[in-house]
N, C-alpha and C. Protein backbone atom coordinates (compact mmCIF):
# COMPACT_ATOMS: atom_id res chain seq x y z
N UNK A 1 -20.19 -22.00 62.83
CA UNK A 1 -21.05 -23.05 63.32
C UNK A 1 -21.58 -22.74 64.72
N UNK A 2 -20.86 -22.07 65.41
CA UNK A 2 -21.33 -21.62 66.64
C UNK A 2 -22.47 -20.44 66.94
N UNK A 3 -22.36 -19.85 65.90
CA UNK A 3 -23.47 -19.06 65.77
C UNK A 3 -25.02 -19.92 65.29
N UNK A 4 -24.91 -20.88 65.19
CA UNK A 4 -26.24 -21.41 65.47
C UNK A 4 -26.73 -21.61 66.00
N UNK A 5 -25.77 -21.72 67.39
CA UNK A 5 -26.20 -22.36 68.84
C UNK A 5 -27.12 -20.51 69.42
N UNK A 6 -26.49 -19.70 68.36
CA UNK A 6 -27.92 -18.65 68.93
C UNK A 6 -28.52 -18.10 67.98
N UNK A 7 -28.07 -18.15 67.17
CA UNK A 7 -29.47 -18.26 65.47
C UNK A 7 -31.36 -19.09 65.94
N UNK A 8 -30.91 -20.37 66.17
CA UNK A 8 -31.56 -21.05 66.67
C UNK A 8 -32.87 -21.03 67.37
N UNK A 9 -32.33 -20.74 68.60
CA UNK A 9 -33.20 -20.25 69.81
C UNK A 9 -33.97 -18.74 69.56
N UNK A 10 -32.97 -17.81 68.91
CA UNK A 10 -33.86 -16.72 68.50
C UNK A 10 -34.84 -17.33 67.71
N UNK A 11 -34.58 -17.92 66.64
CA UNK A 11 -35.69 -17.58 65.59
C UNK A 11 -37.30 -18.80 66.05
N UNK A 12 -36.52 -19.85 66.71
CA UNK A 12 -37.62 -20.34 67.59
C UNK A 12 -38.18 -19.39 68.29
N UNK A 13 -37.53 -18.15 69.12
CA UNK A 13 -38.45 -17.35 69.85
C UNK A 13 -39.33 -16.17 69.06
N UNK A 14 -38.43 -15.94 68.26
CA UNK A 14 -39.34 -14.81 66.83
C UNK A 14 -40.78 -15.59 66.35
N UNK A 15 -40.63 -16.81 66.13
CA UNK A 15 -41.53 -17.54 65.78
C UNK A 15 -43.06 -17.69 67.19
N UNK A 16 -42.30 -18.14 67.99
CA UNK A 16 -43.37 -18.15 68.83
C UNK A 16 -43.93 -16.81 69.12
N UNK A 17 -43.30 -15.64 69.43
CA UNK A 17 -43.78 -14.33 69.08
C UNK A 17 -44.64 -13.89 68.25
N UNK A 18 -44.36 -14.29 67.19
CA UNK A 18 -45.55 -13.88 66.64
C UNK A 18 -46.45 -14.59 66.54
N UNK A 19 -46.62 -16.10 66.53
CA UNK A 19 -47.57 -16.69 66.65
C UNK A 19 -48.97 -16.58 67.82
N UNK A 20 -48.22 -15.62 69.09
CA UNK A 20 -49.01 -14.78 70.30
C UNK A 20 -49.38 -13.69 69.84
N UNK A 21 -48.67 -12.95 69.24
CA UNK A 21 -49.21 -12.13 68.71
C UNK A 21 -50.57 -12.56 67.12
N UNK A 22 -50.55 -13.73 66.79
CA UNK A 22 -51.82 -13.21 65.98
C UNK A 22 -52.39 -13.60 66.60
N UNK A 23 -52.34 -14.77 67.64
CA UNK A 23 -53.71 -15.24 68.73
C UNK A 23 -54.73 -14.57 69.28
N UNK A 24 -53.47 -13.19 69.43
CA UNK A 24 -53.87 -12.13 70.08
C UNK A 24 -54.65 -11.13 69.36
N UNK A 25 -54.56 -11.02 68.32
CA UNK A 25 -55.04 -10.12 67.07
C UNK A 25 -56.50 -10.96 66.50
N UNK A 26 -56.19 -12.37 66.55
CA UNK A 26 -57.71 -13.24 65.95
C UNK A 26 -58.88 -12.94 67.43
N UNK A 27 -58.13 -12.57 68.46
CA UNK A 27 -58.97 -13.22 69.88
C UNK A 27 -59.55 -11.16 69.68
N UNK A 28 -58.91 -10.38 69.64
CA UNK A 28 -59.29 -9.33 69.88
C UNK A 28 -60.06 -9.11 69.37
N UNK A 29 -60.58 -9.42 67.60
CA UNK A 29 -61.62 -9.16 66.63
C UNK A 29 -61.22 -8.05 65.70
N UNK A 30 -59.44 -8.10 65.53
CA UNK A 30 -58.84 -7.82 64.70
C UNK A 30 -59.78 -8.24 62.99
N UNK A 31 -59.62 -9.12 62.81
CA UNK A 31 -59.77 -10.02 61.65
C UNK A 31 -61.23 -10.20 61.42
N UNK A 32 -62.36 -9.31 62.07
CA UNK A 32 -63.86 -9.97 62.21
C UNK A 32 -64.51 -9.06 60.94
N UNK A 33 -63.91 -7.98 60.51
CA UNK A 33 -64.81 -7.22 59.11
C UNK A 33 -63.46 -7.09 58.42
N UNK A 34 -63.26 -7.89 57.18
CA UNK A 34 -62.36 -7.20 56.10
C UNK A 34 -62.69 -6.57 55.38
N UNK A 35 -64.29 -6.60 54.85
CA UNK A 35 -64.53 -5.55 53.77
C UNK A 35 -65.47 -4.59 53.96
N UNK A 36 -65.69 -4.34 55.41
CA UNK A 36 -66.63 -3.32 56.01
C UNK A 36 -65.96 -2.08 55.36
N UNK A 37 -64.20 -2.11 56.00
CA UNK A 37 -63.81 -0.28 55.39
C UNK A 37 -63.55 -0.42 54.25
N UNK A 38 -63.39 -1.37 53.28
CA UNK A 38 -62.90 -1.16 52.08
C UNK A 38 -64.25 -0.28 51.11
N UNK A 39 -65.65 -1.37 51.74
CA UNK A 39 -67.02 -0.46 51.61
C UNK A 39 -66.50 0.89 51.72
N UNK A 40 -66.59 1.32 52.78
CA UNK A 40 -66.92 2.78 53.33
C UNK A 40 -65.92 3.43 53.11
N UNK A 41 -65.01 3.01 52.15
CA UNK A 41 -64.08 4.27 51.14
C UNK A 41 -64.94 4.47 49.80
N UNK A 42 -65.95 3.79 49.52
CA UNK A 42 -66.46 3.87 48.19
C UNK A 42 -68.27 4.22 47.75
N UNK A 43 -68.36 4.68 49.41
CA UNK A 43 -70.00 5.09 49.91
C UNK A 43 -69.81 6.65 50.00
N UNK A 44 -71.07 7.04 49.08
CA UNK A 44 -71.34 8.34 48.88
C UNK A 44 -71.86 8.37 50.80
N UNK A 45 -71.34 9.52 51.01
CA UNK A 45 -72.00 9.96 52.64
C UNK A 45 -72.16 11.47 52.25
N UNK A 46 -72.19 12.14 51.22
CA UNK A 46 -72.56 13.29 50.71
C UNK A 46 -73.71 13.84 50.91
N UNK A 47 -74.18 14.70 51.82
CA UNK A 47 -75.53 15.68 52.41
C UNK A 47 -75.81 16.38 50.96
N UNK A 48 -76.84 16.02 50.56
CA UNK A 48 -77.76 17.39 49.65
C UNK A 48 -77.44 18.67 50.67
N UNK A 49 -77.28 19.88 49.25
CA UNK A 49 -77.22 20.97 50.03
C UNK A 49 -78.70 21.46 50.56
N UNK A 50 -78.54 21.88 51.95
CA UNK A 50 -80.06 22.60 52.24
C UNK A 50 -80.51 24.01 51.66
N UNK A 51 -81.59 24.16 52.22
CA UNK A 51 -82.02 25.34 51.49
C UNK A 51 -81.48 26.61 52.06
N UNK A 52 -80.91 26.57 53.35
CA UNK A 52 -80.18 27.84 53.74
C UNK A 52 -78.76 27.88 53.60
N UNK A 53 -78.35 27.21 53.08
CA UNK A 53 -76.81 27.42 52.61
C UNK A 53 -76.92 27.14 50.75
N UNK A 54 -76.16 27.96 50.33
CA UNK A 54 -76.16 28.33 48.96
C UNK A 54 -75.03 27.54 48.47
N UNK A 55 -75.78 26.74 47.07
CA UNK A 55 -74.64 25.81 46.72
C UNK A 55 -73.71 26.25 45.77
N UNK A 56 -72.59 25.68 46.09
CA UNK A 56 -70.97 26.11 46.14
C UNK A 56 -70.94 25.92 44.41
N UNK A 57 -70.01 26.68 43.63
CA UNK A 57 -69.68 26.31 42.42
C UNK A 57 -68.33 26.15 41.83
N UNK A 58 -68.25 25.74 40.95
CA UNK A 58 -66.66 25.47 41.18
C UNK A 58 -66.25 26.61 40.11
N UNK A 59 -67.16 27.15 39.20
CA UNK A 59 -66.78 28.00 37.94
C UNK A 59 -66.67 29.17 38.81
N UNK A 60 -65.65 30.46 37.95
CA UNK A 60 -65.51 31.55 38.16
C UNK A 60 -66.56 32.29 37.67
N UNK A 61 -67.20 32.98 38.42
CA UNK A 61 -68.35 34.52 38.20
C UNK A 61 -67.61 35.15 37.15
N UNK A 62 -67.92 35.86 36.14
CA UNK A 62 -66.95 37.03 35.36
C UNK A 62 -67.76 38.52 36.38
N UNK A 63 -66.98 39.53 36.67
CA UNK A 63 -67.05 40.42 37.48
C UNK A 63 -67.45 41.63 35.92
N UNK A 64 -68.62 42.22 36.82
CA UNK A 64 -69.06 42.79 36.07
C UNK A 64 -68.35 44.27 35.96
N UNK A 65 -68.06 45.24 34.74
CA UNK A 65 -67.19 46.31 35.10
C UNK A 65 -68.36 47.32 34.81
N UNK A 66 -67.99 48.73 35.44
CA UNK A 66 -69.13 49.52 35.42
C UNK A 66 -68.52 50.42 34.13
């Protein structure tokens, strides 16, 4: 029973802790785009190849024997 007398007060202070901490996280602009990056994992950002670099293939050449 005596261990409540500091159970208590911690978890009142855990509590207020974090409650500064999201204040702190809403005030920073933590929380202002949720689905901006979820976008921009699923956006082609892929360059056409140019004309001076030769495009890459993924198949093997067969090597010609003399």
């Amino acid at each position: 029973m005596e261990i409540l007398y500091l159970l208590i007060p911690l978890s009142v202070a855990l509590v207020f802790l974090i409650g500064v901490a999201l204040w702190w996280f809403v005030r920073s602009g933590q929380f202002d785009d949720l689905e901006g990056p979820a976008y921009r994992v699923v956006m082609d950002d892929d360059l056409p190849p140019s004309e001076n670099q030769p495009a890459t293939s993924t198949e093997k050449t067969p090597k010609q024997s003399d």
